[in-house]
Each structure stands twice: as structure tokens, then as C-alpha cells.
PDB file of N, CA and C in Angstrom:
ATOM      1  N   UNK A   1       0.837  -1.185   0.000  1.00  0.00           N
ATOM      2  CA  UNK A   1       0.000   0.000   0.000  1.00  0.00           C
ATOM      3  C   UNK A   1       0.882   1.248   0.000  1.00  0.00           C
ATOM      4  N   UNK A   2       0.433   2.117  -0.997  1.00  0.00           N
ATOM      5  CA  UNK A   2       1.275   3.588  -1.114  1.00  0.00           C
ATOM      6  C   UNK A   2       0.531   3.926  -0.187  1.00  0.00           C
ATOM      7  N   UNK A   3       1.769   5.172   0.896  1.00  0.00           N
ATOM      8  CA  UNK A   3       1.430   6.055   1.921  1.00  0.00           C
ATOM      9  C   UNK A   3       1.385   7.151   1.294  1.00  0.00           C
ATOM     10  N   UNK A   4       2.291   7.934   0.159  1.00  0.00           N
ATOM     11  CA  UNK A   4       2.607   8.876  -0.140  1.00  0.00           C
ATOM     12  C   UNK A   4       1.999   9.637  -1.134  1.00  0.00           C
ATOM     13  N   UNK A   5       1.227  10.541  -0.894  1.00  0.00           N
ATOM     14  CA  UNK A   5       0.137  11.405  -2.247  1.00  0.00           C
ATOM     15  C   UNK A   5       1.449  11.869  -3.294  1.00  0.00           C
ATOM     16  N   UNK A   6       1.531  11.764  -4.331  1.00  0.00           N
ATOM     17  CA  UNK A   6       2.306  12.584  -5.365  1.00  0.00           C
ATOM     18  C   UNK A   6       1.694  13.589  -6.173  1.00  0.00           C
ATOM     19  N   UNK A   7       2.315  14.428  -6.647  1.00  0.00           N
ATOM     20  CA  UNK A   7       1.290  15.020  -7.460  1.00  0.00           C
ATOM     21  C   UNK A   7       0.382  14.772  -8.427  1.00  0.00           C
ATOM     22  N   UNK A   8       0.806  13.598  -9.108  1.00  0.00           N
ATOM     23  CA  UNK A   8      -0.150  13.287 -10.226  1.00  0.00           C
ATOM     24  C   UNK A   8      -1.517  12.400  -9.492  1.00  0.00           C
ATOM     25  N   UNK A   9      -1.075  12.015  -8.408  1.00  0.00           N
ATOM     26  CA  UNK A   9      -2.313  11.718  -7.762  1.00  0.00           C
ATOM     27  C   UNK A   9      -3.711  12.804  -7.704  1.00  0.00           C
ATOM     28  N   UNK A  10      -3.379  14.022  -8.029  1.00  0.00           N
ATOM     29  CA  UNK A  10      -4.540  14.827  -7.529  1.00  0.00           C
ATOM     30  C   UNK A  10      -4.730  14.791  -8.288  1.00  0.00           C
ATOM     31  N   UNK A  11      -4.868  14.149  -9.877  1.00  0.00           N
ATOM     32  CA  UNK A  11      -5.339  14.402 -10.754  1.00  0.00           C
ATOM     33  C   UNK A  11      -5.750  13.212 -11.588  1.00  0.00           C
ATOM     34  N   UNK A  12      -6.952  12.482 -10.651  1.00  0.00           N
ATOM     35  CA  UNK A  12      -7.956  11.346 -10.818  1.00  0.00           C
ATOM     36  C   UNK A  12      -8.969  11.762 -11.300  1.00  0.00           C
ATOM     37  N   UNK A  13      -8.593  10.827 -12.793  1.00  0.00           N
ATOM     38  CA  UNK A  13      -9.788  11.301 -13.939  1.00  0.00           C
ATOM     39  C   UNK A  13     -11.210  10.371 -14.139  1.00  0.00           C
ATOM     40  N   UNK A  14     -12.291  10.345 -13.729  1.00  0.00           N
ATOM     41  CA  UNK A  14     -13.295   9.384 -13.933  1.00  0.00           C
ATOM     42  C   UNK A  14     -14.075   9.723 -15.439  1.00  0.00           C
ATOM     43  N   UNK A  15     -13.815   8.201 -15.745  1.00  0.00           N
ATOM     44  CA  UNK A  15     -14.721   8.727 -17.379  1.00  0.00           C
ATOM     45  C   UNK A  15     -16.381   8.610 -17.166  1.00  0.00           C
ATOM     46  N   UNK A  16     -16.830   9.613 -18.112  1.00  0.00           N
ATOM     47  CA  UNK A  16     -18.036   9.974 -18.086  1.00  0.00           C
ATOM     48  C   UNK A  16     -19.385   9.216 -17.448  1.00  0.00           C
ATOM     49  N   UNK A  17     -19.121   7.842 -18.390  1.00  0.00           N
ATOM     50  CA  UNK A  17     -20.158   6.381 -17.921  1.00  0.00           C
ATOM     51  C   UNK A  17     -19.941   5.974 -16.540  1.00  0.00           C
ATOM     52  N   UNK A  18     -18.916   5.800 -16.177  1.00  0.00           N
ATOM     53  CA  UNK A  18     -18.232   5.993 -14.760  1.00  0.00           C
ATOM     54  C   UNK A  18     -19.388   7.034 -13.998  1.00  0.00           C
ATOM     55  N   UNK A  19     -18.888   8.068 -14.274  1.00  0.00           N
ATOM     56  CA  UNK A  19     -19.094   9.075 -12.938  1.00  0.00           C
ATOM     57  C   UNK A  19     -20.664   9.131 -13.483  1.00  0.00           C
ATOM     58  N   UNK A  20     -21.386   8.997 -14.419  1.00  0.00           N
ATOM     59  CA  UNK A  20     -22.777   8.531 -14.538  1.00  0.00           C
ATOM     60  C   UNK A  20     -23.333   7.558 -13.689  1.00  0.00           C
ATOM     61  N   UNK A  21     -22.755   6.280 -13.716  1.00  0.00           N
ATOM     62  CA  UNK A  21     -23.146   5.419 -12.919  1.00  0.00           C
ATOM     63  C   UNK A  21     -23.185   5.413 -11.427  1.00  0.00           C
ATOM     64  N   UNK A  22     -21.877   6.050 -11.159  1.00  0.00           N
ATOM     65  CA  UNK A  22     -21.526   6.526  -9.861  1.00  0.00           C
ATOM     66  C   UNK A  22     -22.992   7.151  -9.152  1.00  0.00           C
ATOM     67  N   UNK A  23     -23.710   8.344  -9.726  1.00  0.00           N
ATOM     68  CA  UNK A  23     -23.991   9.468  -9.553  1.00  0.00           C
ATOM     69  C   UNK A  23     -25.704   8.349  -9.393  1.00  0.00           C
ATOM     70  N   UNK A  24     -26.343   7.640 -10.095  1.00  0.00           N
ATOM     71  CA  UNK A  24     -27.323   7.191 -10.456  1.00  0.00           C
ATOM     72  C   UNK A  24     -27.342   5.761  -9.596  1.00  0.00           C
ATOM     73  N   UNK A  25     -26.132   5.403  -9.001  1.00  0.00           N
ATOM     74  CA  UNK A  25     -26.124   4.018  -7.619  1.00  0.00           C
ATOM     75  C   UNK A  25     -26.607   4.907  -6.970  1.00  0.00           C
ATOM     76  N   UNK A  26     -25.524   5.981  -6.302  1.00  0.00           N
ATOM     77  CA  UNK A  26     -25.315   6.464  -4.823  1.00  0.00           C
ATOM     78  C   UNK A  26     -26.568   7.534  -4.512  1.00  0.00           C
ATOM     79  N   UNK A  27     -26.608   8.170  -5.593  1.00  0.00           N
ATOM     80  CA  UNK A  27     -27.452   9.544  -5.722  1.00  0.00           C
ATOM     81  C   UNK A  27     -27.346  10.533  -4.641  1.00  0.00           C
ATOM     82  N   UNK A  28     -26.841  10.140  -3.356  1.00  0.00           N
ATOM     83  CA  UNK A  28     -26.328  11.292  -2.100  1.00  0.00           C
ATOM     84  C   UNK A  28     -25.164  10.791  -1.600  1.00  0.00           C
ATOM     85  N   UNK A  29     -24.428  12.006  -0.747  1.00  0.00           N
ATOM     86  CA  UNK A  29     -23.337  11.755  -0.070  1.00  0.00           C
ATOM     87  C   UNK A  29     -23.628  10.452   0.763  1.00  0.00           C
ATOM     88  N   UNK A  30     -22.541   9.603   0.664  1.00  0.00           N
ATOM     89  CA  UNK A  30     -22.671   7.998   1.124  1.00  0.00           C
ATOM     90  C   UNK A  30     -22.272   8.371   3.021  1.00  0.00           C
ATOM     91  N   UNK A  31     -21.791   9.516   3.092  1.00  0.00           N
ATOM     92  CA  UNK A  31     -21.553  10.161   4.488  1.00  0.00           C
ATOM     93  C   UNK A  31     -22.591  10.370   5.219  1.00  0.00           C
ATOM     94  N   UNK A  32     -22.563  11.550   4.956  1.00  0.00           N
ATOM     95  CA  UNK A  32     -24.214  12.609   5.465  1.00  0.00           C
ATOM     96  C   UNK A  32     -25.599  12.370   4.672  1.00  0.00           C
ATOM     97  N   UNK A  33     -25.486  11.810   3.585  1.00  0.00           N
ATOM     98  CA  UNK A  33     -27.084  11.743   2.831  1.00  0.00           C
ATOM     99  C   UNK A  33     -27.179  12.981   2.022  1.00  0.00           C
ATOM    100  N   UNK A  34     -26.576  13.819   2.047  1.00  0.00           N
ATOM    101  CA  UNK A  34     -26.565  15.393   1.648  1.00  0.00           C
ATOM    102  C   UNK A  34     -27.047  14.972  -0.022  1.00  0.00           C
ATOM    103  N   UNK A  35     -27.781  15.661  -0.759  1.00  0.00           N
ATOM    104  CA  UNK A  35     -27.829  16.178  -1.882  1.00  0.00           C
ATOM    105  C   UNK A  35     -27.332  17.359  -2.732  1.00  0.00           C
ATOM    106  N   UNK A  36     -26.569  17.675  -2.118  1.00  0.00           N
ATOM    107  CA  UNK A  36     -26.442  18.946  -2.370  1.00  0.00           C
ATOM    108  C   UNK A  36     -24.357  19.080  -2.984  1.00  0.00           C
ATOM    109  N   UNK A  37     -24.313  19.500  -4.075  1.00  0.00           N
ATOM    110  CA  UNK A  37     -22.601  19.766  -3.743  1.00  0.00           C
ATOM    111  C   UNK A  37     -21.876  18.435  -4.329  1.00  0.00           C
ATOM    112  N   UNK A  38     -22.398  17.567  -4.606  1.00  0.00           N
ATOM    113  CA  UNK A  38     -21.859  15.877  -5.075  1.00  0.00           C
ATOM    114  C   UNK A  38     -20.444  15.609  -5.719  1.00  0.00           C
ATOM    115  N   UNK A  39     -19.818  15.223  -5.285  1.00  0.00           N
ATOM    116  CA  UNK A  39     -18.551  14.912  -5.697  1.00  0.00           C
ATOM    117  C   UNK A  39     -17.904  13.110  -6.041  1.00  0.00           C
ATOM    118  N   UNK A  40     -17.477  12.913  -6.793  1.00  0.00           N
ATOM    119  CA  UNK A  40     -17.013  11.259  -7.122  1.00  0.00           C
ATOM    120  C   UNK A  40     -15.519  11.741  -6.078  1.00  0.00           C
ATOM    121  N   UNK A  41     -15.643  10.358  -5.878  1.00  0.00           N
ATOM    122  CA  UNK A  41     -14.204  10.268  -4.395  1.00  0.00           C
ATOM    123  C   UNK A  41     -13.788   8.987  -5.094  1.00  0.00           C
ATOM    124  N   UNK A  42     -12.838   8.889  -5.075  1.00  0.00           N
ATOM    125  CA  UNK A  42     -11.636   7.545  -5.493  1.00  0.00           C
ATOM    126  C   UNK A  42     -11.807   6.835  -3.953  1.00  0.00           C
ATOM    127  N   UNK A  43     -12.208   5.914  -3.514  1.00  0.00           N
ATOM    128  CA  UNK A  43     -11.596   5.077  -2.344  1.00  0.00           C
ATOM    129  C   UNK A  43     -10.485   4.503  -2.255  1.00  0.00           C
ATOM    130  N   UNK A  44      -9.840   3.804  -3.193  1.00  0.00           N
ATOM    131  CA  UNK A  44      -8.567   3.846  -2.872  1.00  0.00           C
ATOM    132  C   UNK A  44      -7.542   4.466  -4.456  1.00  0.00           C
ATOM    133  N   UNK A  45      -7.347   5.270  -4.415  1.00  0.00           N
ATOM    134  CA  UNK A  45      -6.466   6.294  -5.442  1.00  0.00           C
ATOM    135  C   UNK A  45      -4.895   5.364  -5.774  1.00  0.00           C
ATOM    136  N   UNK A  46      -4.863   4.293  -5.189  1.00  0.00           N
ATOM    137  CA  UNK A  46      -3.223   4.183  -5.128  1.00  0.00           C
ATOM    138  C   UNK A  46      -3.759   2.312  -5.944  1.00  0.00           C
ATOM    139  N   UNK A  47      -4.583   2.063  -6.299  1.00  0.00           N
ATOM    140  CA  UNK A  47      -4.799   0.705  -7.105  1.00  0.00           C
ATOM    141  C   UNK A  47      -4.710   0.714  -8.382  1.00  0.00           C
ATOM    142  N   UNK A  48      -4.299  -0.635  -8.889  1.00  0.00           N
ATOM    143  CA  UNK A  48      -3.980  -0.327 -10.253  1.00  0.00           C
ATOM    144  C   UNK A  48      -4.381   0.177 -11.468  1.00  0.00           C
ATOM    145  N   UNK A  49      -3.836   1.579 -11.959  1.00  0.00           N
ATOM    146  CA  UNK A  49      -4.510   2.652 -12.524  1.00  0.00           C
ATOM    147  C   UNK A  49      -5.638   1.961 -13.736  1.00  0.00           C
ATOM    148  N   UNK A  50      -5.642   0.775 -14.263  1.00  0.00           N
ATOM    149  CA  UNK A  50      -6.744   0.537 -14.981  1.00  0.00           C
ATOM    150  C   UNK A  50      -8.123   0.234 -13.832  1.00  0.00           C
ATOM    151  N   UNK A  51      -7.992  -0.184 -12.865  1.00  0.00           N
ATOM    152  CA  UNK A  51      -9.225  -0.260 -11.808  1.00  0.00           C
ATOM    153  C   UNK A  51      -9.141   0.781 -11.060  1.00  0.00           C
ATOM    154  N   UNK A  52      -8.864   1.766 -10.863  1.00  0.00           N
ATOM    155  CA  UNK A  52      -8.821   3.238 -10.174  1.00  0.00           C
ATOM    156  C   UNK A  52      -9.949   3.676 -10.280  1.00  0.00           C
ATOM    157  N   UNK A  53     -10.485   3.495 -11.390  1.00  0.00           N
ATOM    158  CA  UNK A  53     -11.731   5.014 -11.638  1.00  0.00           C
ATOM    159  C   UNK A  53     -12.596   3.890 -12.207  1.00  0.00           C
ATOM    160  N   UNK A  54     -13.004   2.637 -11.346  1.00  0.00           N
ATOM    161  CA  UNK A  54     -13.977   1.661 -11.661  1.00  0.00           C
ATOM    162  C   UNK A  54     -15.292   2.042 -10.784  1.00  0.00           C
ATOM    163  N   UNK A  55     -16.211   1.587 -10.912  1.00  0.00           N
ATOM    164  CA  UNK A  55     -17.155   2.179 -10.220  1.00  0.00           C
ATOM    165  C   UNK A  55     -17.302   1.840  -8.821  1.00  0.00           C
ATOM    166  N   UNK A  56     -16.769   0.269  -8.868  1.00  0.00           N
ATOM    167  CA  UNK A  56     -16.694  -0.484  -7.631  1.00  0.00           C
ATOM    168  C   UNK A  56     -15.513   0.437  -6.704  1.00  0.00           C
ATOM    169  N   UNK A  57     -14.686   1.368  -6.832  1.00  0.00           N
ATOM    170  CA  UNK A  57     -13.627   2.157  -6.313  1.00  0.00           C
ATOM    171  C   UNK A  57     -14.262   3.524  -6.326  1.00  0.00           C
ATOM    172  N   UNK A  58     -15.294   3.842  -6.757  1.00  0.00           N
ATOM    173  CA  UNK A  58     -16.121   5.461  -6.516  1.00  0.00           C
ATOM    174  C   UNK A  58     -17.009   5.755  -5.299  1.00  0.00           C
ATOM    175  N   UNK A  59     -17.105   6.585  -5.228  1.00  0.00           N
ATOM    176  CA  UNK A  59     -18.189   7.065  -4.355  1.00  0.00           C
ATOM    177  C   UNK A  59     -18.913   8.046  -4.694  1.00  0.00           C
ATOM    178  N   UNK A  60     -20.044   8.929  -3.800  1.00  0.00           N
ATOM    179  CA  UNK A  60     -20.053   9.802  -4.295  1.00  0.00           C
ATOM    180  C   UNK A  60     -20.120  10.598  -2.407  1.00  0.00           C
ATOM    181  N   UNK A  61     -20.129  11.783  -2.832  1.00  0.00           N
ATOM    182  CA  UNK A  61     -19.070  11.955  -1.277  1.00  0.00           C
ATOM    183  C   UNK A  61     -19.782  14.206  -1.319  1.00  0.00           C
ATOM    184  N   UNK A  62     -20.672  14.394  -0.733  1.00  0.00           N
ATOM    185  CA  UNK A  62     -20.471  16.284  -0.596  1.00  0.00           C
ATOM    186  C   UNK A  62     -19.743  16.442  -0.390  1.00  0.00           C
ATOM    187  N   UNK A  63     -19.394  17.947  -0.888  1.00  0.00           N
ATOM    188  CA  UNK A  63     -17.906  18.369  -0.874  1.00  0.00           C
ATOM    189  C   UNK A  63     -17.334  18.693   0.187  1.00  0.00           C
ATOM    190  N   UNK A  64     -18.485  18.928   1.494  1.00  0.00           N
ATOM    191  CA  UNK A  64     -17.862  18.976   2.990  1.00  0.00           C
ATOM    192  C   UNK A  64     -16.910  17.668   3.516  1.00  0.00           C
ATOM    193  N   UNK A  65     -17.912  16.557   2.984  1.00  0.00           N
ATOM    194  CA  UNK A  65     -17.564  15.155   3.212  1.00  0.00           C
ATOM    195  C   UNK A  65     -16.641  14.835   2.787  1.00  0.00           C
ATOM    196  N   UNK A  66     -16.311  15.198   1.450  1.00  0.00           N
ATOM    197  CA  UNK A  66     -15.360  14.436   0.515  1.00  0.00           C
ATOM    198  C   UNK A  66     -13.437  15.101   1.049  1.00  0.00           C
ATOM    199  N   UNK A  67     -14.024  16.779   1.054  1.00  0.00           N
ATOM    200  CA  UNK A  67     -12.860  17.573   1.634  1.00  0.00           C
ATOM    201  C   UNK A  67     -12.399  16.743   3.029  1.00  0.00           C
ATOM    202  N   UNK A  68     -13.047  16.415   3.920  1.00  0.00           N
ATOM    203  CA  UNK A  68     -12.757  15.840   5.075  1.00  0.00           C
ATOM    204  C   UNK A  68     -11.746  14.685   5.083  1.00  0.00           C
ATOM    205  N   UNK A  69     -12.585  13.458   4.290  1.00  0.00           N
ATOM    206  CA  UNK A  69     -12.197  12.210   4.028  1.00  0.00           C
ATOM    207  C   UNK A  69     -10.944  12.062   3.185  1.00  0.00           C
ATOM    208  N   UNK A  70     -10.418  13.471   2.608  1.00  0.00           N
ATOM    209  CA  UNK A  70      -9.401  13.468   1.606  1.00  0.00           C
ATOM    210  C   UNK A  70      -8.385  14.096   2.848  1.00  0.00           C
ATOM    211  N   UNK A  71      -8.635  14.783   4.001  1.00  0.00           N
ATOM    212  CA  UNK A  71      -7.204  15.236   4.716  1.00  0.00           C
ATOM    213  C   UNK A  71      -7.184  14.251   5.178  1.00  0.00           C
ATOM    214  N   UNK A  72      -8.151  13.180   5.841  1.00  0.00           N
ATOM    215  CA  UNK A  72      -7.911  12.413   6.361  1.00  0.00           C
ATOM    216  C   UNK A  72      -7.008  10.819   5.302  1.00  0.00           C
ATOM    217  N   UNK A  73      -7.511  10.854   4.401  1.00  0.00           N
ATOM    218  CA  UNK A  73      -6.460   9.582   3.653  1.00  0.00           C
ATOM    219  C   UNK A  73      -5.285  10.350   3.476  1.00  0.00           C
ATOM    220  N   UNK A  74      -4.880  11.873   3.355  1.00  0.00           N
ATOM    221  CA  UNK A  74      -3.832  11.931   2.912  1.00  0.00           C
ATOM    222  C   UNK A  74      -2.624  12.088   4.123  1.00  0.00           C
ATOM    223  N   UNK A  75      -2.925  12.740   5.419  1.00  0.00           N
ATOM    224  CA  UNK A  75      -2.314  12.931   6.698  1.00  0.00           C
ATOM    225  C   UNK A  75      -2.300  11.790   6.951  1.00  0.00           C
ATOM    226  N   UNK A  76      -3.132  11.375   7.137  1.00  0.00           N
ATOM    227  CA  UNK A  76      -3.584   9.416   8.435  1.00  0.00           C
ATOM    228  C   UNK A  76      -4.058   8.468   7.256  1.00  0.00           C
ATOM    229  N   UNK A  77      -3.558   7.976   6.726  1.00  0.00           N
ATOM    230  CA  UNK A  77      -3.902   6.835   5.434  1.00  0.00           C
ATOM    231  C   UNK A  77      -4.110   5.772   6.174  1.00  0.00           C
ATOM    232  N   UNK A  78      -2.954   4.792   7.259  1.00  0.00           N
ATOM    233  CA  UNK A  78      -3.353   3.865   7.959  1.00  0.00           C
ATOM    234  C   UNK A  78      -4.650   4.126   8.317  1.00  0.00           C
ATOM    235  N   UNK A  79      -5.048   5.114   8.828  1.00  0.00           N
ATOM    236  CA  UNK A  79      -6.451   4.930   9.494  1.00  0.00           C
ATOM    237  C   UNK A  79      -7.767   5.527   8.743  1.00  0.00           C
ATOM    238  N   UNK A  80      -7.731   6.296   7.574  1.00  0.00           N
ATOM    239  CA  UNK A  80      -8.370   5.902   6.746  1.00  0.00           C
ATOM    240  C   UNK A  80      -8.392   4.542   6.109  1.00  0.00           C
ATOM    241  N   UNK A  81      -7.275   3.868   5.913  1.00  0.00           N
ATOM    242  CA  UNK A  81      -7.292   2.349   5.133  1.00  0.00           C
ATOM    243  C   UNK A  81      -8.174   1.087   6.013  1.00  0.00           C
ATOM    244  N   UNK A  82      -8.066   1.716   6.894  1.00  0.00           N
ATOM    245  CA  UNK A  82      -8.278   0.861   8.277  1.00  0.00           C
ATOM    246  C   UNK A  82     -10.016   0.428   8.552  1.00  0.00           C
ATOM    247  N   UNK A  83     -10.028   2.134   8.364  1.00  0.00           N
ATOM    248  CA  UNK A  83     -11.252   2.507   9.034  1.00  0.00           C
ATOM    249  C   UNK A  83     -12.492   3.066   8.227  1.00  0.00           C
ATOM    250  N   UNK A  84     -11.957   3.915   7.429  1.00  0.00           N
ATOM    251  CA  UNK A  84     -13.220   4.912   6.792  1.00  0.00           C
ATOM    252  C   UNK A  84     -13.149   3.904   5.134  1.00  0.00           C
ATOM    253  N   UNK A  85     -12.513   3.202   4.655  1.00  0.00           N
ATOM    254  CA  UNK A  85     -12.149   3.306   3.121  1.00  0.00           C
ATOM    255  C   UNK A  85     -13.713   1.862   3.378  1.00  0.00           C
ATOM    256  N   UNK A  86     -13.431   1.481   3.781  1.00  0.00           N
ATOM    257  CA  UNK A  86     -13.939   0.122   3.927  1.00  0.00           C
ATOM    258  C   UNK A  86     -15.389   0.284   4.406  1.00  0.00           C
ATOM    259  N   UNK A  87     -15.761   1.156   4.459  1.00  0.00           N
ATOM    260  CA  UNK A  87     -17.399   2.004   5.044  1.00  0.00           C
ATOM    261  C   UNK A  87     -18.295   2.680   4.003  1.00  0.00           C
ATOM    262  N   UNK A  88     -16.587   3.193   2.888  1.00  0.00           N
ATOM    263  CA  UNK A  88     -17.150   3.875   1.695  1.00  0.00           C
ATOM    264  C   UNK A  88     -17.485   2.825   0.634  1.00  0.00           C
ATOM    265  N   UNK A  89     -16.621   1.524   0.828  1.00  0.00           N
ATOM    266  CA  UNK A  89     -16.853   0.460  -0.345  1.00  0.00           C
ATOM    267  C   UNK A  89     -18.465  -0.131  -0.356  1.00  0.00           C
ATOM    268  N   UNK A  90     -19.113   0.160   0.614  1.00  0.00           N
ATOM    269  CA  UNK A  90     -19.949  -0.569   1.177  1.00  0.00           C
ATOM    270  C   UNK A  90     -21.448   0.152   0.958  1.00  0.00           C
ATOM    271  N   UNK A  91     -22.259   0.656  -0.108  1.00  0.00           N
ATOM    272  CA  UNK A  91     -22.888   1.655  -0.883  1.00  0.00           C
ATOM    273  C   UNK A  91     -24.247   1.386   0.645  1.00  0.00           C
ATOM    274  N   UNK A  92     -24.475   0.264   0.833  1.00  0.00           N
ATOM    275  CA  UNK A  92     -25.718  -0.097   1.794  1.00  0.00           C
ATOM    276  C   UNK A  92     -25.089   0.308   3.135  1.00  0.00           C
ATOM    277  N   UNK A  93     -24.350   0.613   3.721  1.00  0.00           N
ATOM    278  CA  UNK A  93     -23.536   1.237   5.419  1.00  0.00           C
ATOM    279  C   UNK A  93     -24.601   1.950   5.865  1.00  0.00           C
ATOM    280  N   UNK A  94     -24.632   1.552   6.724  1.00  0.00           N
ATOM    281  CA  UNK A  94     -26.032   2.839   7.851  1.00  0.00           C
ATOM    282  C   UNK A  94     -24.814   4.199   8.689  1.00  0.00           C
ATOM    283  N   UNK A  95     -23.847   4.379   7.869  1.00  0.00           N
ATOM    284  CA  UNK A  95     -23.132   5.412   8.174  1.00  0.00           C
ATOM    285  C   UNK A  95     -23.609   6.324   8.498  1.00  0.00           C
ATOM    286  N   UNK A  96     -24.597   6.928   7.679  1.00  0.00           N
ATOM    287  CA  UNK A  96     -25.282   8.151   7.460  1.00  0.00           C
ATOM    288  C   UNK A  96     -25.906   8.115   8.643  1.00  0.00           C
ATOM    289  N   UNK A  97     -26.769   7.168   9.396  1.00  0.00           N
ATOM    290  CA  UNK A  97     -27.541   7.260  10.755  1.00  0.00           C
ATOM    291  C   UNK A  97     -26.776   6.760  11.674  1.00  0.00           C
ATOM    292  N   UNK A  98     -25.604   6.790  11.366  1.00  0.00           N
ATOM    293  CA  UNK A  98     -24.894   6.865  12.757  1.00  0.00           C
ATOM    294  C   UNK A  98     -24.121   8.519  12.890  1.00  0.00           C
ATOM    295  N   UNK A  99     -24.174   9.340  11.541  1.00  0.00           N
ATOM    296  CA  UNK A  99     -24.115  10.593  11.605  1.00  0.00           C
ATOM    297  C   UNK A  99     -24.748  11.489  12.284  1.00  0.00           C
ATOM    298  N   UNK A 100     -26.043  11.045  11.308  1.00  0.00           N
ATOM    299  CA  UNK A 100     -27.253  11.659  12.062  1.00  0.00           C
ATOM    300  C   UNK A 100     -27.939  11.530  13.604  1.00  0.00           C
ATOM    301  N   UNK A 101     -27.578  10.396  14.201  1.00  0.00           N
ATOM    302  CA  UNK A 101     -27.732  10.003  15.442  1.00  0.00           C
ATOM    303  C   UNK A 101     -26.659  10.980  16.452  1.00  0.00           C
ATOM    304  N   UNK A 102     -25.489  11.305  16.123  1.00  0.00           N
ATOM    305  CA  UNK A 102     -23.949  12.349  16.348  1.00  0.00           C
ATOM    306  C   UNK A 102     -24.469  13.339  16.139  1.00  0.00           C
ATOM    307  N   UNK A 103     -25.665  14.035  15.162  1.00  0.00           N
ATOM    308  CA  UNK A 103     -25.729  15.177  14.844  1.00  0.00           C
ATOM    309  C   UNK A 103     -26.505  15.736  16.023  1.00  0.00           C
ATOM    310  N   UNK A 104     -27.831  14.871  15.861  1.00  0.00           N
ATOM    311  CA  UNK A 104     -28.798  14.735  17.358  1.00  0.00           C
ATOM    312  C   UNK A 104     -27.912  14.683  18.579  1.00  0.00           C
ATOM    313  N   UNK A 105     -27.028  14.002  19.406  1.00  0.00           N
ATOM    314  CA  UNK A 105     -26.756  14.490  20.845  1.00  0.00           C
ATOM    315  C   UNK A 105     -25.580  15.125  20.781  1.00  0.00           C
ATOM    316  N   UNK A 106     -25.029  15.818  19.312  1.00  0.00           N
ATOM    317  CA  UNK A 106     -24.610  17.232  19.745  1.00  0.00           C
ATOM    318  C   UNK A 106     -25.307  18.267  20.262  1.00  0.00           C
ATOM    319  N   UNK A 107     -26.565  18.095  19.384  1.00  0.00           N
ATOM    320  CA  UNK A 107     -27.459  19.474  19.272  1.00  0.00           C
ATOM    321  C   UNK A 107     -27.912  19.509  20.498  1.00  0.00           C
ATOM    322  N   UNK A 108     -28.217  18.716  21.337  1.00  0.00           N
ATOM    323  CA  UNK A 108     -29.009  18.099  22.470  1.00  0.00           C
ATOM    324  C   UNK A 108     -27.721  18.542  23.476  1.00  0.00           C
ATOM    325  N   UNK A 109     -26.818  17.921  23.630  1.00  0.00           N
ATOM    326  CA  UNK A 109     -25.351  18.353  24.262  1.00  0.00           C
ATOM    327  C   UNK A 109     -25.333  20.083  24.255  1.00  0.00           C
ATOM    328  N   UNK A 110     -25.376  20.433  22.939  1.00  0.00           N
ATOM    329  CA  UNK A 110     -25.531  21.987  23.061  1.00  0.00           C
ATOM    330  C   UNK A 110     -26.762  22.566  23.868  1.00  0.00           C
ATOM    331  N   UNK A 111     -27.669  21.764  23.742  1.00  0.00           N
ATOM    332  CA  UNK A 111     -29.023  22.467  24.510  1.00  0.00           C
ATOM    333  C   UNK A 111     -28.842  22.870  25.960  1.00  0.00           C
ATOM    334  N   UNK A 112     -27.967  21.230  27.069  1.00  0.00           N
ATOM    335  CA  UNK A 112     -27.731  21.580  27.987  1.00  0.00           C
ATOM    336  C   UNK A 112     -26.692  22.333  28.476  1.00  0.00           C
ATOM    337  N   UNK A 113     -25.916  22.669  27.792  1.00  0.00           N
ATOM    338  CA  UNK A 113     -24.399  23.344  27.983  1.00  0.00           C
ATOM    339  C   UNK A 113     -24.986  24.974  28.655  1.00  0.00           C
ATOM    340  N   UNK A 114     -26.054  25.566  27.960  1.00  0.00           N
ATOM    341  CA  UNK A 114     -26.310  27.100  27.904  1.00  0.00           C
ATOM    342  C   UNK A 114     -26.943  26.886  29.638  1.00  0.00           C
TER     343      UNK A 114
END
């Protein structure tokens, strides 16, 4: 497993039918559920460049989400590889309501704080 982003890494190209299909599985951020902002995410960017930009290796990711999940593979890769990559492969993950469940006893956490 590559640890190391290079530059030509930032420049993961998905072809059209690709990021069609992508867009028409997932239809929301596979994170938050968000509609809004949609972005294709590489899950793992460092596999062999003919399966890179396969669909089974896409996501689709908001750009809050996607920005996140990208400092995180590129700073902490072990623990993106570990942890988050393997959540994104997985299009059915109840991720999203374990978000949303985090979102609820923040807000709730904030209620009693004041």
C-alpha cells in the first residue's frame, strides 16, 4: 500500500459512464445523505490505474464530506485504510444514521451546555 500522495495523484480522472453510474447508484453523499454539492471520491487512489476510476472504487461523497475524508487519507492513510475506506466500499452502510444520530446528541449536548 502507497502512503505517499504525489502530485499526479490529484489528478484522478473518472470517465463519463463511470461518474454517470456513480452518480445514479449512490445519488447522495454515502456520508451525510446530503444532496447537495456531489462529488465522485476515489476510495482507494493508489490501485492499479486501470481499476482506479472503476465504479466499484467510486463514491459519491459532498464536498464537505469528501474535503474531510481526503485530509484524512492523505495525513492518516493507515487509518483511513483501516477505518473509513472500507465504510465507503460498502454503498448499503447505515453510516449516514450513525451521523445523524452524532448530529442529534450534539445538538441536544448543546441544549444543555447554555
Amino acid at each position: 500500500m502507497k502512503t505517499k500522495y504525489t502530485r499526479e495523484d490529484r489528478f484522478l480522472v473518472v470517465p463519463p459512464q463511470y461518474r454517470k453510474a456513480v452518480f445514479e447508484r449512490d445519488k447522495v453523499c454515502r456520508i451525510c445523505g446530503s444532496d447537495v454539492g456531489l462529488e465522485v471520491h476515489h476510495i482507494d487512489p493508489y490501485m492499479d490505474p486501470a481499476l482506479r476510476s472503476s465504479p466499484e472504487n467510486l463514491c459519491l461523497l459532498c464536498r464537505l464530506c469528501h474535503r474531510a475524508v481526503t485530509i484524512i487519507q492523505r495525513r492518516f492513510p493507515s487509518i483511513y485504510f483501516k477505518y473509513i475506506a472500507p465504510r465507503l466500499c460498502d454503498p448499503n452502510d447505515l453510516w449516514r444514521l450513525y451521523v445523524l444520530h452524532a448530529v442529534e446528541v450534539a445538538k441536544k449536548y448543546k441544549g444543555e451546555s447554555k
